[in-house]
C-alpha atoms as a PDB file:
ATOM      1  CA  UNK A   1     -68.938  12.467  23.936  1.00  0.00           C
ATOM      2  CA  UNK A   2     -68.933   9.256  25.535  1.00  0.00           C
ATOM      3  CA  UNK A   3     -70.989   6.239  24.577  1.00  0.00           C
ATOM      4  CA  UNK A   4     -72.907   4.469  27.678  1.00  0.00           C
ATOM      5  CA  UNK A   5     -72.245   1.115  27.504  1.00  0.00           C
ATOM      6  CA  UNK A   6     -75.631  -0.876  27.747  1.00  0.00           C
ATOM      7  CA  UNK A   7     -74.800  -4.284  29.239  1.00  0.00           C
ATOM      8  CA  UNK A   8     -77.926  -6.271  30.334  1.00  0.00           C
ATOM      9  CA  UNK A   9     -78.047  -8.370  33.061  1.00  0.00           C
ATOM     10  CA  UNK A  10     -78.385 -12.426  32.551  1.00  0.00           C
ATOM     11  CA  UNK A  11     -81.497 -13.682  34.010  1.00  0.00           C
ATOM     12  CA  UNK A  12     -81.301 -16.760  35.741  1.00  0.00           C
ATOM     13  CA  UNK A  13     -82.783 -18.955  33.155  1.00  0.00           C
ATOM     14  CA  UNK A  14     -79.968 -17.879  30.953  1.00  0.00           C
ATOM     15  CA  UNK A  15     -77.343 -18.238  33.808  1.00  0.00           C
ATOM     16  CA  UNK A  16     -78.324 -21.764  34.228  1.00  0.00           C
ATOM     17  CA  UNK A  17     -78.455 -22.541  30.334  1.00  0.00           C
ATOM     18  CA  UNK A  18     -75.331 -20.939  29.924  1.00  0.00           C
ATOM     19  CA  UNK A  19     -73.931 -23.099  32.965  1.00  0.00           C
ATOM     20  CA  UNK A  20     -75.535 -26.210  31.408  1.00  0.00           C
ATOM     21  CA  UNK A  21     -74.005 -25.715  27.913  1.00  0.00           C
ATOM     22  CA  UNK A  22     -70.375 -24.429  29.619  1.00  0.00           C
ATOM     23  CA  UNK A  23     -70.113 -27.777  32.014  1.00  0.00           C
ATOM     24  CA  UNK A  24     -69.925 -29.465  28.285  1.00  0.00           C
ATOM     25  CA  UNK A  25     -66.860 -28.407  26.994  1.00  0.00           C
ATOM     26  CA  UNK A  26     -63.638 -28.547  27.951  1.00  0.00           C
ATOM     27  CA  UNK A  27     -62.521 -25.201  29.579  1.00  0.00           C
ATOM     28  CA  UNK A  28     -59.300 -22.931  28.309  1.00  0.00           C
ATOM     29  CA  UNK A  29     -56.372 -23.610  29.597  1.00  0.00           C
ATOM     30  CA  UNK A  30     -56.539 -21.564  33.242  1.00  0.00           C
ATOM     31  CA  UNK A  31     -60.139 -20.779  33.201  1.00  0.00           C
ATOM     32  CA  UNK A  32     -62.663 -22.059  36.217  1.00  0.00           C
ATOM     33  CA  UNK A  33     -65.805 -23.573  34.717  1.00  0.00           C
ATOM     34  CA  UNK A  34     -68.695 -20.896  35.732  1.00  0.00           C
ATOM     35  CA  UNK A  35     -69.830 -21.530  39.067  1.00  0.00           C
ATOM     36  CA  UNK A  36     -73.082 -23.282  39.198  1.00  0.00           C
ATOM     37  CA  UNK A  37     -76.190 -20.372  39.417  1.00  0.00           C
ATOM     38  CA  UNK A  38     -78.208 -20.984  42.762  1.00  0.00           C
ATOM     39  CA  UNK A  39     -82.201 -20.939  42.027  1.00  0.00           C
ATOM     40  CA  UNK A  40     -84.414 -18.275  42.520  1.00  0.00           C
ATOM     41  CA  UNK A  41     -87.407 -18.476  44.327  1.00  0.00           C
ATOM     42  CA  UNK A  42     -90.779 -18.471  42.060  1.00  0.00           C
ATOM     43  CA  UNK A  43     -94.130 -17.884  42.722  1.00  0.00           C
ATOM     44  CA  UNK A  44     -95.837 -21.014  42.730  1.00  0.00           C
ATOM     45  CA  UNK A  45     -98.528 -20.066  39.834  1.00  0.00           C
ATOM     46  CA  UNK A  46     -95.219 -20.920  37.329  1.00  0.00           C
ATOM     47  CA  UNK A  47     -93.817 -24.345  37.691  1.00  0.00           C
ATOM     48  CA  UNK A  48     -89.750 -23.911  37.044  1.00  0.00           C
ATOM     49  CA  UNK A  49     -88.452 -25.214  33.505  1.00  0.00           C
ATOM     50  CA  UNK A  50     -85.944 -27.743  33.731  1.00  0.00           C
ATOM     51  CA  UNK A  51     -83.016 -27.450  31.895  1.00  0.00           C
ATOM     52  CA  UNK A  52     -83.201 -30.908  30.728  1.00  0.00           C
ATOM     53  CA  UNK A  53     -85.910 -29.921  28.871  1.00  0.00           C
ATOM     54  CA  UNK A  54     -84.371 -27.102  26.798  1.00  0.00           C
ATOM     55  CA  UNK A  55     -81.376 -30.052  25.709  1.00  0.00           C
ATOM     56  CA  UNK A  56     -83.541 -31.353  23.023  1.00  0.00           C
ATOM     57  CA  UNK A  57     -83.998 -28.052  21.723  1.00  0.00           C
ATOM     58  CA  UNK A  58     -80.192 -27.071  20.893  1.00  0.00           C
ATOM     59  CA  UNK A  59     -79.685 -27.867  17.046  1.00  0.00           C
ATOM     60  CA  UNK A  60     -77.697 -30.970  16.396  1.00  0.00           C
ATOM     61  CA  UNK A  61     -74.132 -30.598  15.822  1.00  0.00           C
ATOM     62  CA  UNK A  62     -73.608 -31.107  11.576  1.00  0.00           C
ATOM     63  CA  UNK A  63     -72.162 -34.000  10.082  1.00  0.00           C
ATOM     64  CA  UNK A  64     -68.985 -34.449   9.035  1.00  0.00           C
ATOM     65  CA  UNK A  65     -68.732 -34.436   5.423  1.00  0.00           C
ATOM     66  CA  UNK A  66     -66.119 -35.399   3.188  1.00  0.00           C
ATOM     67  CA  UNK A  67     -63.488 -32.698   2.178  1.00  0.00           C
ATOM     68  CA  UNK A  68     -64.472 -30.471  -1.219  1.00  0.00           C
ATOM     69  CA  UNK A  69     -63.363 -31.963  -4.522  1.00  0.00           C
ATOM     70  CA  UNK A  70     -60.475 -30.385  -5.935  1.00  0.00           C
ATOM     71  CA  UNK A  71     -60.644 -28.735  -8.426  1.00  0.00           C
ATOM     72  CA  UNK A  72     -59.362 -29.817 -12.237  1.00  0.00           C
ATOM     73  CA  UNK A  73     -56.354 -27.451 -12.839  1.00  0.00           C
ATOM     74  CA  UNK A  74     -55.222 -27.669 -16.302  1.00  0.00           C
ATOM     75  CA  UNK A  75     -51.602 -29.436 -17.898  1.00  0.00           C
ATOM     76  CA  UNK A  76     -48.440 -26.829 -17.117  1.00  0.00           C
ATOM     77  CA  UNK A  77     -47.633 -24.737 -20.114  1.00  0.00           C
ATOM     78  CA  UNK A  78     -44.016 -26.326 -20.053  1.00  0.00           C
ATOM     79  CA  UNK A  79     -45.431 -29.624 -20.370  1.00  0.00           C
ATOM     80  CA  UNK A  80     -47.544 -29.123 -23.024  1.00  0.00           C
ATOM     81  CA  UNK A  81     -44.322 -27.515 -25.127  1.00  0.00           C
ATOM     82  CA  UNK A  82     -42.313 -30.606 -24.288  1.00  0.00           C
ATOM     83  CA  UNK A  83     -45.182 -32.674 -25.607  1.00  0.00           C
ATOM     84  CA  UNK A  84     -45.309 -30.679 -28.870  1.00  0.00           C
ATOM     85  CA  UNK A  85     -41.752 -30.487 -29.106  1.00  0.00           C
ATOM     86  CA  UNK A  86     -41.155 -34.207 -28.992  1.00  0.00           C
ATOM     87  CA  UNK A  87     -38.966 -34.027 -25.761  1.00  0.00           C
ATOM     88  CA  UNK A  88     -41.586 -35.642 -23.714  1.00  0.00           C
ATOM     89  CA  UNK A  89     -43.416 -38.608 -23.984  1.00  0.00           C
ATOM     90  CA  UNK A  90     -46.831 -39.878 -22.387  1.00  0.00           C
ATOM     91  CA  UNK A  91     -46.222 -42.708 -20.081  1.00  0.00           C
ATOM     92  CA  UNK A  92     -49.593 -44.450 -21.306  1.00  0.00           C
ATOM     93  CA  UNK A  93     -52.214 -44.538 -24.661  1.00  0.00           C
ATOM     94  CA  UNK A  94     -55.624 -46.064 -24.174  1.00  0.00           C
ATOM     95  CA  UNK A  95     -57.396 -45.470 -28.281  1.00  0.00           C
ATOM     96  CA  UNK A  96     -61.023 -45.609 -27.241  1.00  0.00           C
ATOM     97  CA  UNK A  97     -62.423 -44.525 -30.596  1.00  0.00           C
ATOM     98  CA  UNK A  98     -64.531 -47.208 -32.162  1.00  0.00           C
ATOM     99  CA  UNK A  99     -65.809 -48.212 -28.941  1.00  0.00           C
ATOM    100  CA  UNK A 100     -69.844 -47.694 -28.054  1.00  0.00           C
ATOM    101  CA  UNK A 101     -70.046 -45.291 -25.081  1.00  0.00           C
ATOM    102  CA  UNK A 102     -70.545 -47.898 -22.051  1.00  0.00           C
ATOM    103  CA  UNK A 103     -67.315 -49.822 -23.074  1.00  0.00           C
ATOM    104  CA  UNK A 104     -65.069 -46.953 -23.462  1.00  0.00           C
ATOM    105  CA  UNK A 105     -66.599 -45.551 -19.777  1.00  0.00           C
ATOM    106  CA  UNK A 106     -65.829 -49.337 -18.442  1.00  0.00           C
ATOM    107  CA  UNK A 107     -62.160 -49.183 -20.452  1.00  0.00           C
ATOM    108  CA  UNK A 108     -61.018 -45.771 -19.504  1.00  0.00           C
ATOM    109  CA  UNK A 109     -62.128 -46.348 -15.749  1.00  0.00           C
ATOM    110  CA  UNK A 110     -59.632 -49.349 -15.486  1.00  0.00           C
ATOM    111  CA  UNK A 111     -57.297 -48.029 -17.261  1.00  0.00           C
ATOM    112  CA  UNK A 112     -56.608 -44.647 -15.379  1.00  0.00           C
ATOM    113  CA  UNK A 113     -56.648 -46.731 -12.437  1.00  0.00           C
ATOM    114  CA  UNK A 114     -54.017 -48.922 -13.546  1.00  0.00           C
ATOM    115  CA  UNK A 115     -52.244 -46.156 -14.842  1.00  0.00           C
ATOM    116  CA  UNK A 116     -52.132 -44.385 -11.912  1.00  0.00           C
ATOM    117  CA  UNK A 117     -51.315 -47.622  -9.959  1.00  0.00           C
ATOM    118  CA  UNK A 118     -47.976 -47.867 -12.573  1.00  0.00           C
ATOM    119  CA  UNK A 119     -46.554 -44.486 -11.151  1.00  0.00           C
ATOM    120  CA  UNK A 120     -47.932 -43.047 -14.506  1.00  0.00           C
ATOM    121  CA  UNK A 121     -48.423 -39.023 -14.701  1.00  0.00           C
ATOM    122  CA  UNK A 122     -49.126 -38.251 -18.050  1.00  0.00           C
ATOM    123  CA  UNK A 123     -51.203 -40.406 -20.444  1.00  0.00           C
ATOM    124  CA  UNK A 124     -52.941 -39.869 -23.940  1.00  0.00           C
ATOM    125  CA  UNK A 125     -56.602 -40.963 -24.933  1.00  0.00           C
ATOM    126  CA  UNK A 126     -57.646 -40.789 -27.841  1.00  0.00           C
ATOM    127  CA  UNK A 127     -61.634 -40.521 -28.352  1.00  0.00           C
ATOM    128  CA  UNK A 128     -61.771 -39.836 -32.133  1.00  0.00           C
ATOM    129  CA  UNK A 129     -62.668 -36.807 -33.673  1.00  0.00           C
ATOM    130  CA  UNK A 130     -66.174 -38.171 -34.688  1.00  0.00           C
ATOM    131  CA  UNK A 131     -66.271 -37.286 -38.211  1.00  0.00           C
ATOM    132  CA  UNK A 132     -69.420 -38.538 -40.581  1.00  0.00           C
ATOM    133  CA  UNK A 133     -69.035 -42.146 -41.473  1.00  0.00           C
ATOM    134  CA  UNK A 134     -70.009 -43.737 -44.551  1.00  0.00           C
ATOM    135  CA  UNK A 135     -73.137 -45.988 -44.005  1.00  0.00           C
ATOM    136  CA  UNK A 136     -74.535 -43.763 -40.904  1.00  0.00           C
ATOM    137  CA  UNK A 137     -77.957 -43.078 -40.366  1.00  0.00           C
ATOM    138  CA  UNK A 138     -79.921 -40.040 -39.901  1.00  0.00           C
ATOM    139  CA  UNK A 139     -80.216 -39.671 -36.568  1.00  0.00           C
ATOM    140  CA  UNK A 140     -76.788 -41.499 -35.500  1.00  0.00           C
ATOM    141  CA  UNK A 141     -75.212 -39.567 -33.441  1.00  0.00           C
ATOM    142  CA  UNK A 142     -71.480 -39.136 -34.068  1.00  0.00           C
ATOM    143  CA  UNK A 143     -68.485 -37.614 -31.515  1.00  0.00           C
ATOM    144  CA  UNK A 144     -70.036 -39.045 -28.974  1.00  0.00           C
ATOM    145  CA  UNK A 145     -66.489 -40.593 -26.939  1.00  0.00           C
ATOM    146  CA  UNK A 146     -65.082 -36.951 -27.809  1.00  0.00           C
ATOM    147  CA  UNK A 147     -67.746 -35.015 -26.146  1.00  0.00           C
ATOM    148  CA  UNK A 148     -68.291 -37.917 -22.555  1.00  0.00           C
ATOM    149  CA  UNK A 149     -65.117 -38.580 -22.057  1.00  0.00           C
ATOM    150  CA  UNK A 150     -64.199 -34.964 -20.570  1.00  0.00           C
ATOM    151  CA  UNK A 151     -67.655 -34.948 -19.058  1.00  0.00           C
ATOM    152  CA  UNK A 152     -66.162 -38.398 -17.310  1.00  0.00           C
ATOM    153  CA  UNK A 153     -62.882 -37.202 -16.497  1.00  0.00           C
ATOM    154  CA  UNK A 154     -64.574 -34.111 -14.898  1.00  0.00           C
ATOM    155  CA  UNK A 155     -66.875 -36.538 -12.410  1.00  0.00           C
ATOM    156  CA  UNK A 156     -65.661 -36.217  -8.829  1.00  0.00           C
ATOM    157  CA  UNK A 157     -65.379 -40.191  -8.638  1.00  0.00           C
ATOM    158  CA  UNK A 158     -61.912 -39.640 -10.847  1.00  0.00           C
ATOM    159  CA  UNK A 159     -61.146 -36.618  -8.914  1.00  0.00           C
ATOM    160  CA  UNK A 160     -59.090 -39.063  -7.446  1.00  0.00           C
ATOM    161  CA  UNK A 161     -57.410 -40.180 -10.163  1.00  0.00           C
ATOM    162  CA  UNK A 162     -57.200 -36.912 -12.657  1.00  0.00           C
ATOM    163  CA  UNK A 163     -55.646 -33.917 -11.770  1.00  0.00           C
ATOM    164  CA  UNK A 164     -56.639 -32.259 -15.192  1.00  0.00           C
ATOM    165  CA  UNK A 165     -56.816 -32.348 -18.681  1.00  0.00           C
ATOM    166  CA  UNK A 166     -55.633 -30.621 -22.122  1.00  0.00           C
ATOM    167  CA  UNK A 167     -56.368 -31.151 -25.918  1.00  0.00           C
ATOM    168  CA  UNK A 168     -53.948 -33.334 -27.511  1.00  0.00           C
ATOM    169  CA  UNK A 169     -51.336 -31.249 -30.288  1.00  0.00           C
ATOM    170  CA  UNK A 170     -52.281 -32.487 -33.256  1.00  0.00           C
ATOM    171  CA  UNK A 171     -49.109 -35.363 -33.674  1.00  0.00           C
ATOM    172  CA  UNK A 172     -50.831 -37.272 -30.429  1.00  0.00           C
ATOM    173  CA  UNK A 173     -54.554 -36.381 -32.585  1.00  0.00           C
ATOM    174  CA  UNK A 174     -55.325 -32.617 -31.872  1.00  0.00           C
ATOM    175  CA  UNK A 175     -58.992 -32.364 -31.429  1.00  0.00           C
ATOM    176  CA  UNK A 176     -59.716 -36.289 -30.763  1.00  0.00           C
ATOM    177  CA  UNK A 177     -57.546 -36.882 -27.985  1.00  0.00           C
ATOM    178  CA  UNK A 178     -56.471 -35.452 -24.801  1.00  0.00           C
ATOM    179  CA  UNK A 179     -53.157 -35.302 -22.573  1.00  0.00           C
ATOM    180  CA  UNK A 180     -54.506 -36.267 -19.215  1.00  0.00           C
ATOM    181  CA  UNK A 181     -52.224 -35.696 -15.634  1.00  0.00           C
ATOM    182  CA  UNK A 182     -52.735 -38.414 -13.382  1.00  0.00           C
ATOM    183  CA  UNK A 183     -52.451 -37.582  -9.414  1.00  0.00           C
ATOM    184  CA  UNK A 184     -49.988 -39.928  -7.691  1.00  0.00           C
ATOM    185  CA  UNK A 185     -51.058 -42.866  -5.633  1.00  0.00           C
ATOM    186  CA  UNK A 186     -51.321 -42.199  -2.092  1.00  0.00           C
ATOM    187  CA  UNK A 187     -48.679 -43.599   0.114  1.00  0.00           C
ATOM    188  CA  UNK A 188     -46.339 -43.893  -3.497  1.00  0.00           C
ATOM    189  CA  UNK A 189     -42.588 -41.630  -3.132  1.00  0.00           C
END
Protein backbone atom coordinates (compact mmCIF):
# COMPACT_ATOMS: atom_id res chain seq x y z
CA UNK A 1 0.00 0.00 0.00
CA UNK A 2 1.35 3.23 -0.78
CA UNK A 3 0.56 6.50 0.92
CA UNK A 4 -0.31 9.54 -1.61
CA UNK A 5 1.58 12.23 -0.65
CA UNK A 6 -0.75 15.38 -0.33
CA UNK A 7 1.44 18.44 -0.98
CA UNK A 8 -0.60 21.69 -1.48
CA UNK A 9 0.29 24.23 -3.62
CA UNK A 10 1.51 27.86 -2.15
CA UNK A 11 -0.77 30.53 -3.18
CA UNK A 12 0.72 33.60 -4.13
CA UNK A 13 0.02 35.54 -1.05
CA UNK A 14 2.04 32.97 0.75
CA UNK A 15 4.80 32.92 -2.00
CA UNK A 16 5.28 36.54 -1.54
CA UNK A 17 5.19 36.39 2.43
CA UNK A 18 7.41 33.65 2.36
CA UNK A 19 9.75 35.73 -0.11
CA UNK A 20 9.36 38.77 2.19
CA UNK A 21 10.33 36.92 5.43
CA UNK A 22 13.30 34.75 3.37
CA UNK A 23 15.00 38.18 1.84
CA UNK A 24 15.56 38.75 5.86
CA UNK A 25 17.88 36.31 6.78
CA UNK A 26 20.97 35.40 5.80
CA UNK A 27 20.82 32.36 3.39
CA UNK A 28 22.82 28.78 3.99
CA UNK A 29 25.86 28.54 2.83
CA UNK A 30 25.18 27.62 -1.19
CA UNK A 31 21.56 28.32 -1.25
CA UNK A 32 19.95 31.14 -3.80
CA UNK A 33 17.53 33.38 -1.90
CA UNK A 34 13.91 32.35 -3.46
CA UNK A 35 13.35 34.13 -6.51
CA UNK A 36 11.04 36.99 -6.13
CA UNK A 37 7.08 35.67 -6.96
CA UNK A 38 5.69 37.77 -10.01
CA UNK A 39 1.95 39.12 -9.20
CA UNK A 40 -1.08 37.73 -10.26
CA UNK A 41 -3.63 39.49 -11.89
CA UNK A 42 -6.89 40.29 -9.60
CA UNK A 43 -10.16 41.23 -10.30
CA UNK A 44 -10.52 44.68 -9.51
CA UNK A 45 -13.57 44.22 -6.86
CA UNK A 46 -10.37 43.11 -4.31
CA UNK A 47 -7.73 45.70 -3.88
CA UNK A 48 -4.20 43.57 -3.46
CA UNK A 49 -2.76 43.41 0.26
CA UNK A 50 0.54 44.74 0.58
CA UNK A 51 2.99 42.91 2.21
CA UNK A 52 4.07 45.79 4.18
CA UNK A 53 1.07 45.54 5.82
CA UNK A 54 1.25 41.95 7.11
CA UNK A 55 5.07 43.16 8.80
CA UNK A 56 3.39 44.54 11.77
CA UNK A 57 1.60 41.48 12.25
CA UNK A 58 4.67 38.93 12.73
CA UNK A 59 5.17 38.55 16.64
CA UNK A 60 8.15 40.39 17.96
CA UNK A 61 11.25 38.53 18.33
CA UNK A 62 11.63 37.80 22.56
CA UNK A 63 13.97 39.47 24.67
CA UNK A 64 16.99 38.39 25.71
CA UNK A 65 16.96 37.44 29.21
CA UNK A 66 19.58 36.76 31.54
CA UNK A 67 20.89 33.10 31.80
CA UNK A 68 18.88 30.71 34.59
CA UNK A 69 20.25 30.85 38.13
CA UNK A 70 22.20 27.99 39.04
CA UNK A 71 21.23 26.01 41.07
CA UNK A 72 22.56 25.59 44.99
CA UNK A 73 24.37 22.17 44.93
CA UNK A 74 25.25 21.12 48.32
CA UNK A 75 29.15 20.91 50.19
CA UNK A 76 31.11 17.53 48.73
CA UNK A 77 30.83 14.66 51.11
CA UNK A 78 34.78 14.68 51.34
CA UNK A 79 34.73 18.10 52.48
CA UNK A 80 32.40 17.86 54.99
CA UNK A 81 34.60 14.69 56.56
CA UNK A 82 37.70 16.85 56.43
CA UNK A 83 35.76 19.51 58.28
CA UNK A 84 34.65 17.03 60.98
CA UNK A 85 37.83 15.41 61.07
CA UNK A 86 39.82 18.52 61.83
CA UNK A 87 41.99 18.25 58.60
CA UNK A 88 40.35 21.19 57.06
CA UNK A 89 39.79 24.48 58.09
CA UNK A 90 37.25 27.32 56.93
CA UNK A 91 39.06 30.13 55.35
CA UNK A 92 36.54 32.72 57.05
CA UNK A 93 33.93 33.05 60.39
CA UNK A 94 31.42 35.85 60.38
CA UNK A 95 29.27 35.07 64.27
CA UNK A 96 26.06 36.85 63.38
CA UNK A 97 24.11 35.66 66.42
CA UNK A 98 23.10 38.51 68.63
CA UNK A 99 22.54 40.65 65.78
CA UNK A 100 18.69 41.97 64.90
CA UNK A 101 17.78 40.59 61.45
CA UNK A 102 18.54 43.81 59.14
CA UNK A 103 22.19 44.03 60.51
CA UNK A 104 23.12 40.50 60.14
CA UNK A 105 21.43 40.70 56.27
CA UNK A 106 23.69 44.08 55.86
CA UNK A 107 26.87 42.05 57.68
CA UNK A 108 26.67 38.78 55.91
CA UNK A 109 26.14 40.59 52.44
CA UNK A 110 29.61 42.35 52.84
CA UNK A 111 31.12 39.85 54.18
CA UNK A 112 30.58 37.00 51.53
CA UNK A 113 31.56 39.56 49.17
CA UNK A 114 34.74 40.22 50.70
CA UNK A 115 35.22 36.77 51.25
CA UNK A 116 34.85 35.82 47.98
CA UNK A 117 36.98 38.84 46.84
CA UNK A 118 39.97 37.15 49.35
CA UNK A 119 40.07 33.91 47.12
CA UNK A 120 38.01 32.39 50.07
CA UNK A 121 36.00 28.95 49.31
CA UNK A 122 34.81 27.76 52.39
CA UNK A 123 33.57 29.94 55.28
CA UNK A 124 31.51 29.34 58.59
CA UNK A 125 28.50 31.52 59.91
CA UNK A 126 27.26 31.10 62.72
CA UNK A 127 23.46 32.30 63.26
CA UNK A 128 22.80 30.87 66.77
CA UNK A 129 20.70 28.17 67.56
CA UNK A 130 17.93 30.52 68.96
CA UNK A 131 17.25 28.96 72.17
CA UNK A 132 14.67 30.76 74.85
CA UNK A 133 16.35 33.62 76.57
CA UNK A 134 15.85 34.70 79.97
CA UNK A 135 13.88 38.06 80.06
CA UNK A 136 11.95 37.34 76.55
CA UNK A 137 8.58 38.19 75.96
CA UNK A 138 5.63 36.36 74.83
CA UNK A 139 5.45 36.91 71.51
CA UNK A 140 9.39 37.45 70.82
CA UNK A 141 10.24 35.59 68.32
CA UNK A 142 13.46 33.60 68.73
CA UNK A 143 15.81 31.66 65.81
CA UNK A 144 15.11 34.13 63.73
CA UNK A 145 19.12 34.59 62.03
CA UNK A 146 18.95 30.59 61.97
CA UNK A 147 15.87 30.29 59.96
CA UNK A 148 16.74 33.92 57.18
CA UNK A 149 19.95 33.38 56.77
CA UNK A 150 19.50 30.15 54.44
CA UNK A 151 16.42 31.83 53.06
CA UNK A 152 19.25 34.73 52.15
CA UNK A 153 21.86 32.57 50.99
CA UNK A 154 19.23 30.84 48.74
CA UNK A 155 18.22 34.48 46.97
CA UNK A 156 19.47 34.54 43.38
CA UNK A 157 21.27 38.02 44.14
CA UNK A 158 24.09 35.66 46.07
CA UNK A 159 23.77 33.12 43.45
CA UNK A 160 26.71 34.83 42.55
CA UNK A 161 28.49 34.54 45.41
CA UNK A 162 27.25 30.97 47.05
CA UNK A 163 27.59 27.90 45.43
CA UNK A 164 25.79 26.02 48.38
CA UNK A 165 25.42 25.36 51.79
CA UNK A 166 25.60 22.57 54.68
CA UNK A 167 24.86 22.45 58.51
CA UNK A 168 27.82 23.09 60.52
CA UNK A 169 29.22 19.57 62.65
CA UNK A 170 28.62 20.35 65.85
CA UNK A 171 32.62 21.58 66.86
CA UNK A 172 32.00 24.70 64.21
CA UNK A 173 28.08 24.87 66.19
CA UNK A 174 25.97 21.98 64.62
CA UNK A 175 22.53 23.29 64.22
CA UNK A 176 23.42 27.22 64.53
CA UNK A 177 25.84 27.54 61.92
CA UNK A 178 26.50 26.59 58.46
CA UNK A 179 29.65 25.67 56.18
CA UNK A 180 29.02 27.83 53.19
CA UNK A 181 31.15 27.26 49.51
CA UNK A 182 31.89 30.40 47.99
CA UNK A 183 32.11 30.46 43.94
CA UNK A 184 35.40 31.98 42.76
CA UNK A 185 35.69 35.49 41.50
CA UNK A 186 35.44 35.82 37.91
CA UNK A 187 38.57 36.54 36.03
CA UNK A 188 40.58 35.06 39.55
CA UNK A 189 43.18 31.66 38.55
Amino acid sequence: MTKKSRTRQLSSEEKRLWSHVARHVKPMKGKPLPPEPEPEDKPATAPAPKIAALAPVLPPLPPQTKPAVPPLAPVERKTLQALRRGRKDVDSVIDLHGMRQEEAHFALLHFLHRAQSSGHGLVLIITGKGGAAAGSGMFEERGVLRRMVPHWLRLPDLRSLVIGFEEASPQHGGSGALYVRLRRRRGAG
